[in-house]
Structures are given as C-alpha cells and as structure tokens.
Protein backbone atom coordinates (compact mmCIF):
# COMPACT_ATOMS: atom_id res chain seq x y z
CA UNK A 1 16.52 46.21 -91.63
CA UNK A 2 13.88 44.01 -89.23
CA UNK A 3 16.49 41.02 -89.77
CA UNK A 4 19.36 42.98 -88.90
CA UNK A 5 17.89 44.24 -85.59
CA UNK A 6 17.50 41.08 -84.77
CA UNK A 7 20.95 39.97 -85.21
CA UNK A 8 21.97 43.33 -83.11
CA UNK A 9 19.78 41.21 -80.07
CA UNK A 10 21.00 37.86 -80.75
CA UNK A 11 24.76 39.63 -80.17
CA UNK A 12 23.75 40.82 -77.16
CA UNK A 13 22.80 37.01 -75.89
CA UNK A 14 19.17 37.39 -75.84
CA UNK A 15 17.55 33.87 -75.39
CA UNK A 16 14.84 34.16 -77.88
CA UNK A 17 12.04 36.79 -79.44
CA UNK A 18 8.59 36.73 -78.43
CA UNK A 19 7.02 37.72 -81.85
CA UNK A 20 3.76 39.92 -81.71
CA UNK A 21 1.43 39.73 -83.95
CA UNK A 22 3.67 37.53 -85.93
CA UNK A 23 0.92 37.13 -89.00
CA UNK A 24 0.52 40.89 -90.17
CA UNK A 25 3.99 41.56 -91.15
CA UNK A 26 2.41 42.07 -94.92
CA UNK A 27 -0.43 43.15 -96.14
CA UNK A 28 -2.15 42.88 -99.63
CA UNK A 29 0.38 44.35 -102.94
CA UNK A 30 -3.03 45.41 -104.44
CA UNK A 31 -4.31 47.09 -101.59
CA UNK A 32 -7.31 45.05 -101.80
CA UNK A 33 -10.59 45.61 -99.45
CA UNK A 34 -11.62 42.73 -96.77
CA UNK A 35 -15.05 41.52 -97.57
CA UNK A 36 -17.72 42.14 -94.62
CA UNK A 37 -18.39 39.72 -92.10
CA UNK A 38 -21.79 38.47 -91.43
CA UNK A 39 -23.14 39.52 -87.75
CA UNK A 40 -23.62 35.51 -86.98
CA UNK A 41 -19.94 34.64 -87.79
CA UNK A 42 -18.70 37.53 -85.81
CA UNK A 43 -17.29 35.12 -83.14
CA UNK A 44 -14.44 37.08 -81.41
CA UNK A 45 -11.16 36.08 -80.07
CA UNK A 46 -9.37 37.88 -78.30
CA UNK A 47 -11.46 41.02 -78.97
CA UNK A 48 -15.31 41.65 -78.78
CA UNK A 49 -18.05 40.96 -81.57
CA UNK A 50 -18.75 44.70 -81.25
CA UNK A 51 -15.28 45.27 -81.89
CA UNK A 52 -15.04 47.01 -85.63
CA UNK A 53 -11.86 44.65 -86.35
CA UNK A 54 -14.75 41.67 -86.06
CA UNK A 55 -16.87 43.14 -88.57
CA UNK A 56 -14.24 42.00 -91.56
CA UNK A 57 -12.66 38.49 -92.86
CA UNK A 58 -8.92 39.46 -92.91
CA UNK A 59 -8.26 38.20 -96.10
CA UNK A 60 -5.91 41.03 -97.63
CA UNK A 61 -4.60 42.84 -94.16
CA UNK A 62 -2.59 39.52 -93.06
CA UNK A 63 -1.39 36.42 -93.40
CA UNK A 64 -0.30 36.78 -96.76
CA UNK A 65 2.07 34.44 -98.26
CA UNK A 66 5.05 36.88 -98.57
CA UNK A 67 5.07 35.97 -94.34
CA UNK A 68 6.21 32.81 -94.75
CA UNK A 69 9.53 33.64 -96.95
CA UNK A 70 10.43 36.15 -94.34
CA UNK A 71 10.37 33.33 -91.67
CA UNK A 72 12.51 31.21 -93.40
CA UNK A 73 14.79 34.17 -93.49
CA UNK A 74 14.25 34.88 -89.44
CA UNK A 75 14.61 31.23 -88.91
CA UNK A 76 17.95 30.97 -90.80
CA UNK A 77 19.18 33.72 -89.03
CA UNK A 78 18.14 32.22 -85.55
CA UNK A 79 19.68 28.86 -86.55
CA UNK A 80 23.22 30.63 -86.45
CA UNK A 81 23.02 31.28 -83.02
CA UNK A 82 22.36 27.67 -80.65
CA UNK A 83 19.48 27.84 -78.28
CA UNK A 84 17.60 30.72 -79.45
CA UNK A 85 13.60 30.23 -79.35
CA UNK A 86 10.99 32.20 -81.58
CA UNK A 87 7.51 32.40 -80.41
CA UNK A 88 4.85 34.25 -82.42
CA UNK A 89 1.33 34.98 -81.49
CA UNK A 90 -1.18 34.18 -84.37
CA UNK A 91 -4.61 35.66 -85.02
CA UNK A 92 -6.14 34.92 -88.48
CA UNK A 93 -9.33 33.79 -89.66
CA UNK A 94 -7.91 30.00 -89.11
CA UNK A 95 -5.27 30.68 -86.34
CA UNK A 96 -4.55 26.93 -85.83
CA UNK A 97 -3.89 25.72 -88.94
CA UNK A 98 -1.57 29.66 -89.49
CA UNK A 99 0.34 27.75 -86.64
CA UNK A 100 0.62 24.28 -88.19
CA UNK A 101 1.96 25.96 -91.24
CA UNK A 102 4.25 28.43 -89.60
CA UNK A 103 6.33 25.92 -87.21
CA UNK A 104 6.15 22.75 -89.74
CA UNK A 105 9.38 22.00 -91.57
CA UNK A 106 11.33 23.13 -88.54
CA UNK A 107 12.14 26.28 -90.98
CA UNK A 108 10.34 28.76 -89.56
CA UNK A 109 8.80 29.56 -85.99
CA UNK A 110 9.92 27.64 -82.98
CA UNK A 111 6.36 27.67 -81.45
CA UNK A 112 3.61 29.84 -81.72
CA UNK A 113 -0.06 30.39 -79.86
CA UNK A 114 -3.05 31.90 -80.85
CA UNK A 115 -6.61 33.33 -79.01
CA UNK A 116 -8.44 29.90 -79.42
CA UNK A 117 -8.21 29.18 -75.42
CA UNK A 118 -8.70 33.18 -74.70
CA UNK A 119 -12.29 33.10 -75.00
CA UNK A 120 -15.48 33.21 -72.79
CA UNK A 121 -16.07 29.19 -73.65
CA UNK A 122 -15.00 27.45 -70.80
CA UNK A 123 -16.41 24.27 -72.07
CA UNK A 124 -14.90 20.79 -71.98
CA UNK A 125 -16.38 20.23 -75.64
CA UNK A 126 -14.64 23.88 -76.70
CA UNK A 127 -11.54 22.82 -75.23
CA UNK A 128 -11.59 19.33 -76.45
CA UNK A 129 -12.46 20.18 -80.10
CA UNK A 130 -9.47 23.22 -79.60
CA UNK A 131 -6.89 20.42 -78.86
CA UNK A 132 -8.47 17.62 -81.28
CA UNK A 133 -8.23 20.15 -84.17
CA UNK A 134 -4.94 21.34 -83.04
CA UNK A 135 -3.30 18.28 -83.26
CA UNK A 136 -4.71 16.84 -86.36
CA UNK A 137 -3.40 19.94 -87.93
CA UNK A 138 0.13 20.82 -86.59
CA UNK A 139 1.62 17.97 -87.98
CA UNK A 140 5.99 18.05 -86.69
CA UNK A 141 5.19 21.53 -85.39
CA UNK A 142 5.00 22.66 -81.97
CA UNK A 143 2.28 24.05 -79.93
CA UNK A 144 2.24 26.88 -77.39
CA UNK A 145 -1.07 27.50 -75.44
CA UNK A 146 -2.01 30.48 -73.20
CA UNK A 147 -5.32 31.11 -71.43
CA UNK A 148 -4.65 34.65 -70.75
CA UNK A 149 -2.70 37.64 -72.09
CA UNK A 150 -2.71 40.94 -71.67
CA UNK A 151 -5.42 41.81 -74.16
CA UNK A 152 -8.81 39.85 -72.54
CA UNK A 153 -10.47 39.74 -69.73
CA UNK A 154 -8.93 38.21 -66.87
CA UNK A 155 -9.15 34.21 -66.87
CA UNK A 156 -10.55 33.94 -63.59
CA UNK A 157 -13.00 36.05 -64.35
CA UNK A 158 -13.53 35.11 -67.90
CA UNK A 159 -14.30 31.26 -67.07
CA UNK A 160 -14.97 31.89 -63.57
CA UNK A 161 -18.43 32.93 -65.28
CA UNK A 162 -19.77 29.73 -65.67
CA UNK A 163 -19.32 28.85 -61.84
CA UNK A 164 -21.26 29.87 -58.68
CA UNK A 165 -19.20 33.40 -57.38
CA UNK A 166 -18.00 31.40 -54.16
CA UNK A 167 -16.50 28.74 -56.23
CA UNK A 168 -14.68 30.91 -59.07
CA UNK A 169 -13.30 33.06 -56.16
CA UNK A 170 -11.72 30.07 -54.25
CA UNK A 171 -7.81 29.91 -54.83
CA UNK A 172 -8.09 26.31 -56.02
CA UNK A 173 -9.74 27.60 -58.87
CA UNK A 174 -6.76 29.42 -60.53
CA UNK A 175 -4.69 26.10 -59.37
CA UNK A 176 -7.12 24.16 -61.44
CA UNK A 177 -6.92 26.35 -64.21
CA UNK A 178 -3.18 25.99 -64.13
CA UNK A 179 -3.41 22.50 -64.04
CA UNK A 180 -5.62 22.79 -67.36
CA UNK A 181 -2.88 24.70 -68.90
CA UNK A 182 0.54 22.81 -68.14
CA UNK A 183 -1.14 19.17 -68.82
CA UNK A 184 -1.35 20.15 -72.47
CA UNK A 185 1.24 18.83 -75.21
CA UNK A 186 4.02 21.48 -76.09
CA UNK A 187 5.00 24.85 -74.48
CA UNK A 188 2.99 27.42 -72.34
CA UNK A 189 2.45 31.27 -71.64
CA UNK A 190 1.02 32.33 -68.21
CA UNK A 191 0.27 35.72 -68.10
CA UNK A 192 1.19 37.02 -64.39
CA UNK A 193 -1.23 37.45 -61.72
CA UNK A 194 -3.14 34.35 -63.00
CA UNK A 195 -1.33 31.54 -61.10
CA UNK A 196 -2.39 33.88 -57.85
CA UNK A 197 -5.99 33.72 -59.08
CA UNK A 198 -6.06 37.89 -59.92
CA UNK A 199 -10.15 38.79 -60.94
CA UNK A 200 -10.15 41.71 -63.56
CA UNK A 201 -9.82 44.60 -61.48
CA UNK A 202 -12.37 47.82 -62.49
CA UNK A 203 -10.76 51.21 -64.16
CA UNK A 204 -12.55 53.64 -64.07
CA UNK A 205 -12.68 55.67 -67.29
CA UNK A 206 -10.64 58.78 -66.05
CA UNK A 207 -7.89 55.89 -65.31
CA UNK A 208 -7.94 54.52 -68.72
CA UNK A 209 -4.84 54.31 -70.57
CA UNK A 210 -5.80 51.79 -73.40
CA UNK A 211 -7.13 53.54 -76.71
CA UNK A 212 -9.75 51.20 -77.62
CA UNK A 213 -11.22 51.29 -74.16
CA UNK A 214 -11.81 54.99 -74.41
CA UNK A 215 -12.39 54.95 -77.77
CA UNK A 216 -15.43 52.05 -77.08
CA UNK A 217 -16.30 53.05 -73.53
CA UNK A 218 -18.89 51.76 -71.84
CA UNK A 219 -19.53 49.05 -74.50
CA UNK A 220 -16.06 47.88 -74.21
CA UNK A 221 -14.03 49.37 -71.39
CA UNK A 222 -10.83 48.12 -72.99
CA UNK A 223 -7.81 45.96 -71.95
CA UNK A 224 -6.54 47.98 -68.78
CA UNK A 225 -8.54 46.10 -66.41
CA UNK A 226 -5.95 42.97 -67.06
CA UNK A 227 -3.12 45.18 -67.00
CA UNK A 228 -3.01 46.40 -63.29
CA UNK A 229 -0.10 46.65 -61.26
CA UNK A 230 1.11 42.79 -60.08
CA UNK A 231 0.56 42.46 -56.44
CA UNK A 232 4.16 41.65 -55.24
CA UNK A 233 3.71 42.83 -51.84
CA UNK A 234 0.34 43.95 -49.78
CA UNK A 235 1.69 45.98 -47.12
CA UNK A 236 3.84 47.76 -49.43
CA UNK A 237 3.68 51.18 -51.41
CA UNK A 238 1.49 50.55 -54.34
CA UNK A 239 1.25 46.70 -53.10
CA UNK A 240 5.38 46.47 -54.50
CA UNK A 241 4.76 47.01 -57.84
CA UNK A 242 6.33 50.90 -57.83
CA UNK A 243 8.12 53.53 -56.26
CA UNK A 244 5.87 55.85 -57.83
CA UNK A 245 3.35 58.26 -56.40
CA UNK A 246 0.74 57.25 -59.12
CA UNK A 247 1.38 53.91 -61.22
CA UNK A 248 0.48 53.53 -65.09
CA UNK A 249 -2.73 52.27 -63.85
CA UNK A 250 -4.29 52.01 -60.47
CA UNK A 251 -3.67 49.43 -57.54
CA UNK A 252 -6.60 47.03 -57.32
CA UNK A 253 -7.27 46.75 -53.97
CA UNK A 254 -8.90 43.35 -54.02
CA UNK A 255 -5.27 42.11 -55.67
CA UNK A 256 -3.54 42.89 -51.56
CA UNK A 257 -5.47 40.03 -50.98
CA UNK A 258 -3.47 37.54 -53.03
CA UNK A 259 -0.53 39.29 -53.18
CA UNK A 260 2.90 36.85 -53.62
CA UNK A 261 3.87 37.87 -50.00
C-alpha cells in the first residue's frame, strides 16, 4: 500500500520524496523492550537529554533490518521513473553509519541526513570529527547535511551561544554559517529563515501548538519557537506570511527586522 502511494505521486510528476523519519518504518517482531540508557550517555540530538525518548537505546523500536528490504523495493520503484531523488532523515543510535548503509550500493536512498550537525556543539573539533567519521564511513554513498530543521532550536541561536550577543546577532553570522554548510561534500537542507539569520523567536505557552512543548513546559518549551511564521514582508499583514487574522503561531516581531523585503 506505502509503495503504491508512491507510484500514485511519481504519476503526478513529483520530483522526489523527502522521507521522514526514514529509519522507524519497523519495529521489533517480538515486541521486545529497549534497554535503559545511562544518564552520562544521554547525549541528545535533535531532542533534549531530559527528553523521555533519550532515556532508551533504540535497539528494538527502529532500524531494524526488515528497513532495508523495503528500500530496495522504494528504490526499484523510483528507478522506473528518471530523475526522481529520495532523501530520508536518519536518527538511530549510530545515525552516520544508518546513512552509509542506507545510500551504499546505489539500491536504496538517494541521500539522506541525520541530527549530528543539529546540536548545541558548535566546535571545530565536533564538526571536524562529524565530517572525518562521515566520510570514512559512507563509502559510494551520498551525504546530505542540515544545520537546522524544524525540530531544534534555531541555528543562530543554537551556535550563536558560544559568541559574544553583538557578534551572533550580526547578519554575517548566518552568512558564515551558510558558508559552513554549502562548502561540505554532497547535498544540503536549509531550513528557511536561517539564510536571513532568524533567532528562535519566544511562544508563550498559551501560543503553543507543539505537544511535547506543552506536554514538557517550562523544562522544554517545545519546537514552536523554530516554527514561526517566515518573515516575507515587514510592512505587511502578519509580516506576508498570511491573510489570516491569527496565524498557526504568532509573528515574531524581532523577525520584521530581517524580513526578505
């Protein structure tokens, strides 16, 4: 049924699939329990250490071999139809070398990227070891690399951190982080907003529309704050982004500032 919904979008002349959470699309037969993590190896990407999904290794929830037979099978579907691209996001307890084994062979993913590069480490050593381990692992594959999404904490915020407040805020600091990005070997994601330099922008609670931020609040006030409305315009009606009286989420005011216009 999943491969024939894809072929319904492939009709249609779709260019590619963008494949969340490409990894979990089995879990264990037996129904087995993840063993507990230790508190010191609770190293988070992409979500928080006090995040309950940190508190497992996900052994027996994803990842399981039974993935990689149904990529073959989405691959040799693709492959009937020129110039398609599949690109699956990867989070596992060894997300790089998931990638190296899920776009080797040129049988299954196009490309893929993981969290690596979407944490608070805005080290030269982090992102050095990142790419050296990368490589040595991904063999014929093909690397994708993103250093934000729309589930952490804006990048220039997030490794603006490590920087003096007047230098993180200066627009040459999202160039440089773009620069970063597109001098890396394969393909890249940039999530929108952060080639404009957008700082995570404060919901307040009563604004929340993310379930894990209300669920968590105040220890983790969730994902919206990433997920404002793009500033296209900031003279316009909810800075361009809607015709709306009220958006999804609210209008960050500081975003007029650097809006596209």
């Amino acid at each position: 049924a999943v491969l024939d919904n894809v072929e319904f979008w492939l009709k249609k002349g779709v260019d590619g699939f963008r494949l969340d959470a490409i990894n979990f699309c089995f879990h264990d037969m037996e129904l087995r329990d993840n063993p507990a993590k230790p508190a010191h190896l609770r190293t988070g990407k992409g979500f928080s250490t006090d995040n309950p999904y940190a508190y497992q290794f996900h052994y027996y929830n994803n990842t399981r071999p039974e993935n990689l037979e149904f990529l073959e099978k989405l691959r040799s579907l693709m492959n009937k139809y020129p110039n398609k691209l599949s690109l699956g996001e990867v989070s596992s307890e060894d997300s790089l070398g998931t990638i190296a084994e899920y776009t080797n062979g040129g049988n299954k993913l196009h490309t893929a990227y993981s969290f690596e590069l979407l944490t608070d480490d805005f080290s030269a050593k982090h992102i050095r070891d990142t790419i050296s381990e990368f490589e040595a692992k991904i063999k014929d594959g093909f690397p994708c690399w993103a250093i934000g999404n729309h589930d952490v904490e804006r990048v220039q915020t997030r490794w603006g951190k490590k920087y003096p407040e007047q230098v993180a805020k200066q627009p040459h600091f999202a160039s440089f982080l773009t620069g970063i990005l597109t001098s890396l070997r394969g393909s890249f994601c940039i999530y929108q907003g952060d080639e404009l330099g957008l700082e995570e922008a404060h919901v307040e609670f009563q604004d929340l529309q993310d379930p894990f931020g209300i669920a968590f609040w105040p220890t983790f006030k969730g994902r919206d704050g990433c997920r404002t409305p793009m500033p296209w315009s900031h003279d316009s009606k909810n800075i361009g982004f809607s015709e709306k009286d009220r958006p999804w989420l609210p209008v960050c005011e500081q975003h007029k500032l650097v809006a596209v216009d």
